[in-house]
Protein backbone atom coordinates (compact mmCIF):
# COMPACT_ATOMS: atom_id res chain seq x y z
CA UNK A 1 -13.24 -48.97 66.31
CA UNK A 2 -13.69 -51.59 68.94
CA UNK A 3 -12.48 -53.16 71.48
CA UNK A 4 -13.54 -57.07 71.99
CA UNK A 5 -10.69 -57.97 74.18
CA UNK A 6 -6.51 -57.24 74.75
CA UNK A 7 -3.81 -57.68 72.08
CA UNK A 8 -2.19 -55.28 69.62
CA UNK A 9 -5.08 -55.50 67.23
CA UNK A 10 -8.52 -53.53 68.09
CA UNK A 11 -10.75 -53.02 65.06
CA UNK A 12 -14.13 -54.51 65.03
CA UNK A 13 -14.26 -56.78 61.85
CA UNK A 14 -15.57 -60.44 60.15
CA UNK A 15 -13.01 -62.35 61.95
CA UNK A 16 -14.49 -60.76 65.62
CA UNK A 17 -17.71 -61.32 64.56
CA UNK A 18 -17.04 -64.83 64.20
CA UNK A 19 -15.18 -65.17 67.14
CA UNK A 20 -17.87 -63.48 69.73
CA UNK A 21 -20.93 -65.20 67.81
CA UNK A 22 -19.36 -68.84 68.18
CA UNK A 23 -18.22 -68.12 71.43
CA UNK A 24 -21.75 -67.34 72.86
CA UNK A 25 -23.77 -69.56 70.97
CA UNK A 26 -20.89 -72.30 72.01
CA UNK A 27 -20.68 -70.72 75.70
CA UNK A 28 -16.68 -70.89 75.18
CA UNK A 29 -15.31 -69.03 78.39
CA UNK A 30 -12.33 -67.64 76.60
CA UNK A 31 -10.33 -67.43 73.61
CA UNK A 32 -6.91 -66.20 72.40
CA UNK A 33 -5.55 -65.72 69.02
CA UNK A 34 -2.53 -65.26 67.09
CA UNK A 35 -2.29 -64.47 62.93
CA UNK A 36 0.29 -64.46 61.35
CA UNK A 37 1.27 -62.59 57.84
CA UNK A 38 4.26 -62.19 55.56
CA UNK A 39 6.28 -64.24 58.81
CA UNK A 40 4.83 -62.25 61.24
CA UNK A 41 2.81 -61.72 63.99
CA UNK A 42 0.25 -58.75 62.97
CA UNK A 43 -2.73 -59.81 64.95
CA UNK A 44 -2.98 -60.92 68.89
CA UNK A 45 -6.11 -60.62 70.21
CA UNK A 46 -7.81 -61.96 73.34
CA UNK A 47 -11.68 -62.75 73.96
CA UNK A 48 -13.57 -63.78 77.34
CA UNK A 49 -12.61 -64.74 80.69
CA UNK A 50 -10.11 -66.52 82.48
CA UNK A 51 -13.10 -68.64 84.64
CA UNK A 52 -16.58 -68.05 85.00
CA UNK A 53 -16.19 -67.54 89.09
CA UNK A 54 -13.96 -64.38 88.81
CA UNK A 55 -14.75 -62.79 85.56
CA UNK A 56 -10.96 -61.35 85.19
CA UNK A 57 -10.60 -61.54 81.19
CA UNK A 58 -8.53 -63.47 79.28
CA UNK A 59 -4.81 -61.28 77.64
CA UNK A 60 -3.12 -62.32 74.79
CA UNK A 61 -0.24 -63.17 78.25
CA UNK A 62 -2.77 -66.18 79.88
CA UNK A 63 -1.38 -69.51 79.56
CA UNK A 64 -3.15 -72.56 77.97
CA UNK A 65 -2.77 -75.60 77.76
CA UNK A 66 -1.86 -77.11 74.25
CA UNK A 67 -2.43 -80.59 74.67
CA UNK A 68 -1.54 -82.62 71.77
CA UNK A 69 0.24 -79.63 69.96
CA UNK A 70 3.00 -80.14 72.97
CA UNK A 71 4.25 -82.80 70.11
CA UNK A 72 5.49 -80.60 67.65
CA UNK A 73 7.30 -78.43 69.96
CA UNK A 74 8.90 -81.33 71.42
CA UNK A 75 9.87 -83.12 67.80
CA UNK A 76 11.57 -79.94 67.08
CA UNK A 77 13.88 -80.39 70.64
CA UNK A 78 14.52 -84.13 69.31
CA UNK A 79 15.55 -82.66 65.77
CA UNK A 80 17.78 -80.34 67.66
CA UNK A 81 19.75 -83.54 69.17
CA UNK A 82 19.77 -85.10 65.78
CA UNK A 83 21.95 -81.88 64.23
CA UNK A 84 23.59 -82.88 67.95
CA UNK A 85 25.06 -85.94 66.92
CA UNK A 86 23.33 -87.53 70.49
CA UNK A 87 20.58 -89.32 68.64
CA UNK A 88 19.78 -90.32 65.37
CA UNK A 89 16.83 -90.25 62.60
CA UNK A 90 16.43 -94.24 61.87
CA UNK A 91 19.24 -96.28 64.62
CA UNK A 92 17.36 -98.38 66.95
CA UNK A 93 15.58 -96.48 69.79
CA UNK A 94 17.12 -99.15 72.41
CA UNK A 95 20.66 -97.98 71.53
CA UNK A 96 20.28 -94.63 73.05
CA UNK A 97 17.78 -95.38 75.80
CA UNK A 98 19.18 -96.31 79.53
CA UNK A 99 16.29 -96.19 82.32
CA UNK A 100 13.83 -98.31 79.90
CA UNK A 101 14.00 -99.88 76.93
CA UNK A 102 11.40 -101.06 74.41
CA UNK A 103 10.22 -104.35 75.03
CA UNK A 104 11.43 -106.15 71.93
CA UNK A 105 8.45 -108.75 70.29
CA UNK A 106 7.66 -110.98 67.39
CA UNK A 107 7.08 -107.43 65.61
CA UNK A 108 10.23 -105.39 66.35
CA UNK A 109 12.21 -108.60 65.08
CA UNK A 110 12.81 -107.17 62.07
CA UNK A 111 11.71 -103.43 61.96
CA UNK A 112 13.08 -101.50 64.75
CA UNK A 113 11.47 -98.63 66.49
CA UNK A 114 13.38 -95.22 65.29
CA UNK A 115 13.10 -91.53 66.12
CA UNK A 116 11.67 -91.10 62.77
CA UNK A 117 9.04 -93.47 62.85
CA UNK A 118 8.15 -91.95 66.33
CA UNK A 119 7.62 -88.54 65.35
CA UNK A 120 5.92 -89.63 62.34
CA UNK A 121 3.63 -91.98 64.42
CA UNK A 122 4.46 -95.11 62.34
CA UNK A 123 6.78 -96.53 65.04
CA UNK A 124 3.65 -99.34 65.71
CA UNK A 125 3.69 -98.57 69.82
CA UNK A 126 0.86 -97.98 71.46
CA UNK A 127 -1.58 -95.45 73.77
CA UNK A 128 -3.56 -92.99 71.40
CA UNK A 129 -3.24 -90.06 74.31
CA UNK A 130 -3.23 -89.26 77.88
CA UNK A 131 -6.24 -88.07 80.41
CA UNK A 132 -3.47 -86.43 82.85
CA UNK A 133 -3.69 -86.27 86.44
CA UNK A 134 -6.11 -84.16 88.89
CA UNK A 135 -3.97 -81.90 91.39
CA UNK A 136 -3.40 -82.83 93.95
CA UNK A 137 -3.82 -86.75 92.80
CA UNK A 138 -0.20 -88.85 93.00
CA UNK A 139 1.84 -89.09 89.60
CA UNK A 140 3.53 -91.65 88.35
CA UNK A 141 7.04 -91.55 87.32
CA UNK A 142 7.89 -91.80 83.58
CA UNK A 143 8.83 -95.24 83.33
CA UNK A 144 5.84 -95.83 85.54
CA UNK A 145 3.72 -94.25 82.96
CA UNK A 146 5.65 -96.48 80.07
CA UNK A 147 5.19 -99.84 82.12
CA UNK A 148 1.56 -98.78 82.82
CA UNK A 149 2.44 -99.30 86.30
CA UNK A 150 0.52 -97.78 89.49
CA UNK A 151 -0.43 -94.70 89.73
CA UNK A 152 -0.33 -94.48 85.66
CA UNK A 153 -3.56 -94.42 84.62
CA UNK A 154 -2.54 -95.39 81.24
CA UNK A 155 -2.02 -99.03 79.48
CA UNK A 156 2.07 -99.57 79.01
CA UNK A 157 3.63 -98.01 76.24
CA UNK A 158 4.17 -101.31 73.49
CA UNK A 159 4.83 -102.00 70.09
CA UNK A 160 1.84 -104.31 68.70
CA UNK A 161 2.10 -103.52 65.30
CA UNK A 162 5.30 -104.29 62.63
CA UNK A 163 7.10 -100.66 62.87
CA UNK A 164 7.19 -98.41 59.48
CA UNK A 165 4.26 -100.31 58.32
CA UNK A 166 1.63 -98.64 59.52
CA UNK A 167 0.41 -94.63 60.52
CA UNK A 168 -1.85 -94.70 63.83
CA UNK A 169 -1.46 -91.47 65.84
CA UNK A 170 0.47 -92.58 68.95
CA UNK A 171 0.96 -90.13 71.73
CA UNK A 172 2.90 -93.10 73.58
CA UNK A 173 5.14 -92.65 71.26
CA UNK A 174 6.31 -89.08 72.10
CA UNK A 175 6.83 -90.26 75.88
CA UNK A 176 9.19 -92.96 74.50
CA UNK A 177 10.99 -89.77 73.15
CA UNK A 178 10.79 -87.96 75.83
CA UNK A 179 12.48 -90.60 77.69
CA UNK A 180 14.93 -90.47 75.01
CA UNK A 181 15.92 -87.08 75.45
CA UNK A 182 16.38 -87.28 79.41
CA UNK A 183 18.67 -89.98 78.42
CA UNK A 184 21.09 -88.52 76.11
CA UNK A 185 21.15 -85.01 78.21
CA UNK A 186 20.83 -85.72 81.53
CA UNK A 187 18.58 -82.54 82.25
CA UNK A 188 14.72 -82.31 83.42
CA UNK A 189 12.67 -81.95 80.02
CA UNK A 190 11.02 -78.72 80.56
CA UNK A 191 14.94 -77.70 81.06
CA UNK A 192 16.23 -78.79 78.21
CA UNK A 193 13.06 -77.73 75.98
CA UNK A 194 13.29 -73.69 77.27
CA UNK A 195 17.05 -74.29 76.41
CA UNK A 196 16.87 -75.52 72.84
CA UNK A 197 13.41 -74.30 71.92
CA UNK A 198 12.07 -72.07 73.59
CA UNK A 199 14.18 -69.24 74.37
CA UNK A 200 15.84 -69.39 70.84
CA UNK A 201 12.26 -69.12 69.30
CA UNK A 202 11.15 -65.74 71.86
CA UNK A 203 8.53 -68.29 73.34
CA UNK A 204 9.55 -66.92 76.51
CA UNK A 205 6.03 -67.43 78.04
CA UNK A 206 5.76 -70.80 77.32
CA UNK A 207 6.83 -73.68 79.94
CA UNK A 208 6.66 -77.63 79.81
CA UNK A 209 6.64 -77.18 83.99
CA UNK A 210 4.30 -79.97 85.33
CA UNK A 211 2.95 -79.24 87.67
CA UNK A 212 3.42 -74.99 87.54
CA UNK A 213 4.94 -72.95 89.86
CA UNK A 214 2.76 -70.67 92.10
CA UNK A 215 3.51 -67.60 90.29
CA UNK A 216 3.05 -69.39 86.89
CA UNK A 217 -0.38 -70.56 88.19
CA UNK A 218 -1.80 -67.14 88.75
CA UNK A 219 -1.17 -66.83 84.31
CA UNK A 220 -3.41 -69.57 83.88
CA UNK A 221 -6.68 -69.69 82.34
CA UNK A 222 -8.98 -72.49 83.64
CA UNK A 223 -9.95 -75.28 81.49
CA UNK A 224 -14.05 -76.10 81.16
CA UNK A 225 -15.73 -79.28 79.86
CA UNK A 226 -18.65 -77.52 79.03
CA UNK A 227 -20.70 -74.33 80.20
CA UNK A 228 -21.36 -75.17 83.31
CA UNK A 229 -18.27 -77.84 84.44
CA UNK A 230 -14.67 -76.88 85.34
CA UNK A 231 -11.92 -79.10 85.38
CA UNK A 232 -11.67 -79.59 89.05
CA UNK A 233 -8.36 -78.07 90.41
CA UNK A 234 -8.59 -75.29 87.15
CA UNK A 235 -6.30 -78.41 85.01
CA UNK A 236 -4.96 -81.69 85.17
CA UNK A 237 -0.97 -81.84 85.37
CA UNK A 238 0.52 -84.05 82.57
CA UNK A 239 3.98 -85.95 83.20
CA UNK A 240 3.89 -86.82 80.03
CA UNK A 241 5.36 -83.77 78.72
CA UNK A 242 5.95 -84.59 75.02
CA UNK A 243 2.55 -85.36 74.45
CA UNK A 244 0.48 -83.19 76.42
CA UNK A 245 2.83 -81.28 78.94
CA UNK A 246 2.83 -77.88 77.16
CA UNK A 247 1.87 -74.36 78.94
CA UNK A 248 1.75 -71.57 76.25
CA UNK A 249 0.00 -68.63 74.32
CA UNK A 250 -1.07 -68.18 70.81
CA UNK A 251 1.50 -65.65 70.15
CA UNK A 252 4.73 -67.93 71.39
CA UNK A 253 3.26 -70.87 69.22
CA UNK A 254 2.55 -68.31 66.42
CA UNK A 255 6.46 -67.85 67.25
CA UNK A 256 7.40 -71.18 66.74
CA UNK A 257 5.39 -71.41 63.07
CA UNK A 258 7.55 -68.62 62.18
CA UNK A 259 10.41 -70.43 63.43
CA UNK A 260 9.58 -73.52 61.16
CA UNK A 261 8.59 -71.40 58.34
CA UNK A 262 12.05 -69.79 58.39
CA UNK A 263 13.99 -72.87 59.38
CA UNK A 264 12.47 -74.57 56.03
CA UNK A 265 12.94 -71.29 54.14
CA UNK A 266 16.87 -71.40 55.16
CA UNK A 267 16.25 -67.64 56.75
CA UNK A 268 17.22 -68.77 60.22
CA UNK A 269 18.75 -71.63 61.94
CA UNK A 270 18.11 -70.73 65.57
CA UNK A 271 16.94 -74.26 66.51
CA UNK A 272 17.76 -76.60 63.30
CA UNK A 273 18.66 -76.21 59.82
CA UNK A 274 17.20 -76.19 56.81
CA UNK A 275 18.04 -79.42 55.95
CA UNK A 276 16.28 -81.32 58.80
CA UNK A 277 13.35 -78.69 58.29
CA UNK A 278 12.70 -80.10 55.11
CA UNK A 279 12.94 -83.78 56.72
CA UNK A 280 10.36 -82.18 59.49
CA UNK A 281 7.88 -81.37 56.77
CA UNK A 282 8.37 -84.05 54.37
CA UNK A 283 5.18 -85.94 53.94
CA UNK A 284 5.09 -89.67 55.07
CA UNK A 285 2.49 -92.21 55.98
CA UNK A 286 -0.59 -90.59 56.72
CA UNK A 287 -0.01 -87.38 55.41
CA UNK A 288 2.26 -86.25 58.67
CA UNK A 289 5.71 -85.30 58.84
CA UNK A 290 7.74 -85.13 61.77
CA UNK A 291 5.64 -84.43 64.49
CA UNK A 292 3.15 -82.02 62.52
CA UNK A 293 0.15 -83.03 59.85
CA UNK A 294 0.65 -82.28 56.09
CA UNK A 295 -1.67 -80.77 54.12
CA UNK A 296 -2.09 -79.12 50.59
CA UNK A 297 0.18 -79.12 47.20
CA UNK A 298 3.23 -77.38 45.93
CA UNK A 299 3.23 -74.11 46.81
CA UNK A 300 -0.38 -74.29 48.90
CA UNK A 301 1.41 -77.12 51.38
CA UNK A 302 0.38 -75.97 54.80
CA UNK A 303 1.78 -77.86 58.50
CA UNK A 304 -0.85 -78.22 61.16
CA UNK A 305 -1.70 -79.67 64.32
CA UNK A 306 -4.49 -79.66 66.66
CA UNK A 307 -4.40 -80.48 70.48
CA UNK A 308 -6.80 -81.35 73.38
CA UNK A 309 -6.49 -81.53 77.32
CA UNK A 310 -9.16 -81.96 79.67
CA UNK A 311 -10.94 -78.45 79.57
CA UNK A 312 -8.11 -76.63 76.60
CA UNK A 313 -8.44 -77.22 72.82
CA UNK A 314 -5.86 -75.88 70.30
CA UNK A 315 -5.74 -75.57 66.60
CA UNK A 316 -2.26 -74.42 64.80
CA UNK A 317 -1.72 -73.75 61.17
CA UNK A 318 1.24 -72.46 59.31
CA UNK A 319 2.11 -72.20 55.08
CA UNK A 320 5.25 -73.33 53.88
CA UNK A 321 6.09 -70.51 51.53
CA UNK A 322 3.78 -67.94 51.99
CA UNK A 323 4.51 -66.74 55.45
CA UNK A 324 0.87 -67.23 56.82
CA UNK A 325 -0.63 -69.08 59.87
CA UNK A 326 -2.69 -68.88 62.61
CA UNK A 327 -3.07 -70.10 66.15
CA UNK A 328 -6.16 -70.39 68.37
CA UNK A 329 -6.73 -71.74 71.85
CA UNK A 330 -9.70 -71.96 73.99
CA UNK A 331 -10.77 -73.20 77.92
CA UNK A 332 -13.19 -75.31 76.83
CA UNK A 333 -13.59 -78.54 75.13
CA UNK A 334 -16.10 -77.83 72.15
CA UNK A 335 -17.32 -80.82 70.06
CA UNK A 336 -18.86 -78.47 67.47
CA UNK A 337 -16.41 -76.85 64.87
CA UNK A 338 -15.57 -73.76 66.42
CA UNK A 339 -12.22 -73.73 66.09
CA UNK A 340 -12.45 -75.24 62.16
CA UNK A 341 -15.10 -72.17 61.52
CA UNK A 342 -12.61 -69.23 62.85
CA UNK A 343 -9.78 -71.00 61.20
CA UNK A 344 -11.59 -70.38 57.81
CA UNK A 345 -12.95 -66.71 58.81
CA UNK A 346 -9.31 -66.02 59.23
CA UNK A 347 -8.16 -67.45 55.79
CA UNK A 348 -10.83 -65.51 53.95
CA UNK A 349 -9.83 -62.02 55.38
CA UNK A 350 -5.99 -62.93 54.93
CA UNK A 351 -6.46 -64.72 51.74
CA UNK A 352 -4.94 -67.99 52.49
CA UNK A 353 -4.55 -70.18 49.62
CA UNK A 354 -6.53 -73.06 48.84
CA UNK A 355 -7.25 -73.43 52.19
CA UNK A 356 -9.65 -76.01 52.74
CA UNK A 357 -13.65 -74.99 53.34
CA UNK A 358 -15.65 -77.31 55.24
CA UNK A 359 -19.56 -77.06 53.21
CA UNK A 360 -22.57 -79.09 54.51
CA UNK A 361 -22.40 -82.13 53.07
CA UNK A 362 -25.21 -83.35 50.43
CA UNK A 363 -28.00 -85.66 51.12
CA UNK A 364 -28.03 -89.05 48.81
CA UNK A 365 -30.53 -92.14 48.58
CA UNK A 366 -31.19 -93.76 52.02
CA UNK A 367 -32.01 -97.47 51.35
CA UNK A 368 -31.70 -99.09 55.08
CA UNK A 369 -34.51 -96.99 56.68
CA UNK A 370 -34.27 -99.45 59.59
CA UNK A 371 -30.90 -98.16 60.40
CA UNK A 372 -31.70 -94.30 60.11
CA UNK A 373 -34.96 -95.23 62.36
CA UNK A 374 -32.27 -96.77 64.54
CA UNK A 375 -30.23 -93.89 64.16
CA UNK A 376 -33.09 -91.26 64.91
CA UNK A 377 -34.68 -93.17 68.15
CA UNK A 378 -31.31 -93.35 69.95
CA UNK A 379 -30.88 -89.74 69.76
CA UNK A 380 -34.85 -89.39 70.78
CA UNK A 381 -34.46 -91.94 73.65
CA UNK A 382 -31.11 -90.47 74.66
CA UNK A 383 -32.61 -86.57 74.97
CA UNK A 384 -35.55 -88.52 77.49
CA UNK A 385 -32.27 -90.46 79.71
CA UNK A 386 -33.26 -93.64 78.09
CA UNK A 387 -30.16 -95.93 76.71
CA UNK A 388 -29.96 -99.61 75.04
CA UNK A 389 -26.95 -101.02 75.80
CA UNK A 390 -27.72 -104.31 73.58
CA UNK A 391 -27.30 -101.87 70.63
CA UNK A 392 -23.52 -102.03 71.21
CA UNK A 393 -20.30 -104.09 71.86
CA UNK A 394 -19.77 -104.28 74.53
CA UNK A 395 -16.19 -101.55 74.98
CA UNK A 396 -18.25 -99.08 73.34
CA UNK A 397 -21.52 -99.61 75.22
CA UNK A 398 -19.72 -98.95 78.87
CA UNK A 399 -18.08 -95.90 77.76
CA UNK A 400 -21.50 -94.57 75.88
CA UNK A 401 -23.97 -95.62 79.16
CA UNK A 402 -21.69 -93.20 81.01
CA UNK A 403 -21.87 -90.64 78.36
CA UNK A 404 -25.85 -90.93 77.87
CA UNK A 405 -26.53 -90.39 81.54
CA UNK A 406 -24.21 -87.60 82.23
CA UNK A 407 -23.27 -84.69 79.77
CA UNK A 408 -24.08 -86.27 76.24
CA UNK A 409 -27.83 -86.30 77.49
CA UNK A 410 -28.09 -82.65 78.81
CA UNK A 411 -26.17 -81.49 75.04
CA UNK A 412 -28.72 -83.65 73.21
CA UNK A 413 -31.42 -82.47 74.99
CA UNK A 414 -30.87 -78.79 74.48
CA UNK A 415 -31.01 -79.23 71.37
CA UNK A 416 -34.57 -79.73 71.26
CA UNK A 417 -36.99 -81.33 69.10
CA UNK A 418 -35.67 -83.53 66.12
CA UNK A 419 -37.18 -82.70 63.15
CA UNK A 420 -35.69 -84.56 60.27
CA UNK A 421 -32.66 -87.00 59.58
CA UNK A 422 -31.41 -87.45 56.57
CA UNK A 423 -28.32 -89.96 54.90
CA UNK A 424 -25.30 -88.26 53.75
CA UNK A 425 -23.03 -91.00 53.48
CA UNK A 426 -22.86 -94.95 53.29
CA UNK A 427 -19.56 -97.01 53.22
CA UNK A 428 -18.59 -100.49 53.68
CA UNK A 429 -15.37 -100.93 54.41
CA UNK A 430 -13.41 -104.44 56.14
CA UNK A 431 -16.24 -105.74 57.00
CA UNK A 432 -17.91 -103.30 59.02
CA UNK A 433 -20.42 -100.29 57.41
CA UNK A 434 -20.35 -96.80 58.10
CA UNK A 435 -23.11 -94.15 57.94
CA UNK A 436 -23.14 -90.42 58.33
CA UNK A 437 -26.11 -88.65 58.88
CA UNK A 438 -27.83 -84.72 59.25
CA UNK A 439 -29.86 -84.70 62.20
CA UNK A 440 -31.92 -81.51 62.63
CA UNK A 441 -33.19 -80.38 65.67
CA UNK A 442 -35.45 -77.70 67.08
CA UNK A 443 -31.77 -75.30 68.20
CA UNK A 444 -28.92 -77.58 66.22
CA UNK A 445 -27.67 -79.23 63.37
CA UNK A 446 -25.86 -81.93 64.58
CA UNK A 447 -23.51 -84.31 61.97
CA UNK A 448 -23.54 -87.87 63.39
CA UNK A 449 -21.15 -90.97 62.51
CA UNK A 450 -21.53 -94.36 63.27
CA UNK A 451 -20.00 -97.41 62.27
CA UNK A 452 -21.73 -101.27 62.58
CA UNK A 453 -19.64 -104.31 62.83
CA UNK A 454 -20.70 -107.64 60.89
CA UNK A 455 -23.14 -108.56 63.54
CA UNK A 456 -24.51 -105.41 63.56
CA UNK A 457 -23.28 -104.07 66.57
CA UNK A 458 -22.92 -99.79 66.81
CA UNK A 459 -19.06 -99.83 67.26
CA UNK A 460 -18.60 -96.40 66.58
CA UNK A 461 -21.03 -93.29 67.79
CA UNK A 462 -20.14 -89.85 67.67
CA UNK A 463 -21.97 -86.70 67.18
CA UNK A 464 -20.78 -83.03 66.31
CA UNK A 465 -22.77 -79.81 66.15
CA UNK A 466 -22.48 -78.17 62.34
């Protein structure tokens, strides 16, 4: 027996092993864990430390941030007002919202924004996510943050594409529905969500407060960029709620795949029914439901959804039928697959089915050296501070001259030597090509992507420790 950290589940095995070895080779500060098993909770366990300054450890109790897995929760408190009678799956958005309305354009003529298509992200509005707001910087007010208005520090909230025609992962979206729901109630969100979610779920830890109170502060772990950088002021404070507001633990979110697993199984209705649990998890554009990913077949159909706030990632899986899932949050942002790699340590030792295994992908024929050369002296030139921005368009070049000086050079360059690159996949694809490659280095194996537009311009770059 051993103990690696606090929970109701002590014994030394594979899935610790995997935990503590990614952790320190990753230099994650701390970690927390829910599994669950025949719809319930038979493992919480907590790794690490709260922050690196006072050492106090991470319980399975600390808060985290959930970032983009606040959207799930939150569809669910929508749903909730569907089975209400206060707002509808596919009516017009506008007929229900008072303090703001959706600016109406050449492509909501026809195809109106709905609460379906907004939970499904195929409503066509826009802003992929939100960076939040440091402490003790001024917030904006909602509709501030939907107009784009100052102090938002986000574009406005739009429609730019026909709605129902088109999945692109909106997280504007959910703040049109949270907007929504202050609308038709009349209460502060966090409020209304404890009210209709939370409590009735036992997610009694779990707050969409922004910012906390004092005394939920002290529960907090701190969020890190990396080793060596905290978030300054421990987090950023979201007012956008919906998408990113959520304060929680493994085991309340392991609570509320239980919930959904039981809702669709018709074994509880403390939230919604059956019937709009089965709308919830119906499969649309893009393989996502109603405010949670689909993936698998038949019987092996598993929800998910991943999340990320400055310095917090999340990753939350739950089966259908089976009774399974799984949740695990860090304070840290890690670009490598951590959180994919204890996902699938925890499906082998509770024999998940048909879970999907990530395995190295295959070399094939490389017939543009010139790119891979490219490819290779950018990440050379990059580990030595040097950067060409002419190698770019120009959106992409700003953002990656800021990353090459700062953080993205001191990860490269611990990495060491690179020893060999090698082609591993070659599209073309609307005019633009796309290329993945294996760089090897002296201390990494790093997957890289990129993407060249028709005047061969990089317009995409991104890189990703195996």
């Amino acid at each position: 027996m051993g103990v690696l950290g606090t929970g109701f589940w002590v014994r030394a095995d594979s899935i610790d092993d995997t935990v503590t070895t990614l952790m320190a080779k990753r230099h994650i500060p701390g970690l927390s864990l829910a599994i669950v098993q025949d719809g319930k909770i038979v493992r919480a366990q907590a790794y690490g430390v709260i922050d690196l300054e006072s050492q106090k450890p991470v319980a399975t109790g600390t808060l985290f941030q959930a970032g983009s897995v606040s959207k799930p929760v939150a569809a669910l408190g929508a749903l909730a007002l569907v089975e209400a009678g206060k707002l509808s799956f596919d009516s017009d958005v506008n007929g229900v919202l008072k303090t703001w309305q959706v600016p109406e354009n050449e492509f909501t003529r026809a195809n109106k924004v709905t609460l379906r298509r907004l939970l499904s992200h195929s409503a066509g509005t826009t802003v992929h996510g939100f960076p939040g707001y440091a402490v003790d910087a001024q917030r904006p007010s909602l509709v501030q943050v939907l107009n784009g208005e100052k102090p938002a520090n986000t574009a406005a909230i739009r429609v730019d594409v026909v709605p129902g025609t088109q999945w692109r992962y909106s997280g504007g979206g959910y703040v049109v529905v949270q907007q929504m729901v202050l609308d038709v109630t009349g209460q502060p969100f966090p409020e209304f969500m404890r009210k209709t979610v939370l409590e009735p779920f036992g997610m009694l830890a779990s707050t969409y407060d922004q910012p906390l109170s004092a005394a939920e502060a002290t529960l907090t772990a701190t969020g890190y960029y990396n080793a060596k950088k905290a978030v300054p002021g421990r987090w950023h404070v979201y007012p956008e709620m919906t998408a990113a507001g959520l304060w929680t633990t493994p085991s309340d979110l392991a609570r509320f795949v239980i919930g959904i697993q039981d809702a669709w199984a018709g074994r509880g209705t403390k939230v919604i029914s059956q019937t709009t649990a089965r709308e919830m998890l119906t499969r649309g554009q893009g393989n996502w439901g109603l405010g949670l990913q689909i993936s698998g077949q038949g019987k092996t159909q598993f929800f998910g959804h991943g999340g990320r706030n400055d310095g917090f990632d999340t990753n939350l899986v739950g089966y259908f039928e089976t009774g399974q899932g799984a949740v695990v949050m860090i304070n840290a942002n890690d670009n490598s697959k951590t959180l994919t790699k204890i996902f699938e340590a925890i499906a082998g030792v509770y024999h998940w089915p048909e879970f999907p295994i990530t395995k190295p992908a295959k070399a094939i024929e490389d017939r543009e050296p010139a790119v891979t050369a490219q490819i290779k002296k950018i990440f050379e030139d990059a580990a030595q501070g040097k950067y060409d921005v002419d190698l770019y368009t120009p959106q992409l070049g700003k953002l990656l001259e800021k990353a090459f000086a700062g953080d993205a050079q001191e990860q490269i360059k611990s990495f060491g030597t690179l020893r060999s690159i090698e082609l591993t996949e070659r599209k073309d694809q609307a005019g633009s090509r796309s290329y993945n490659y294996r760089l090897v280095f002296e201390h990494e194996t790093v997957e890289v992507r990129c993407a060249y537009d028709v005047e061969g311009k990089i317009t995409a770059l991104f890189f990703q420790p195996e």
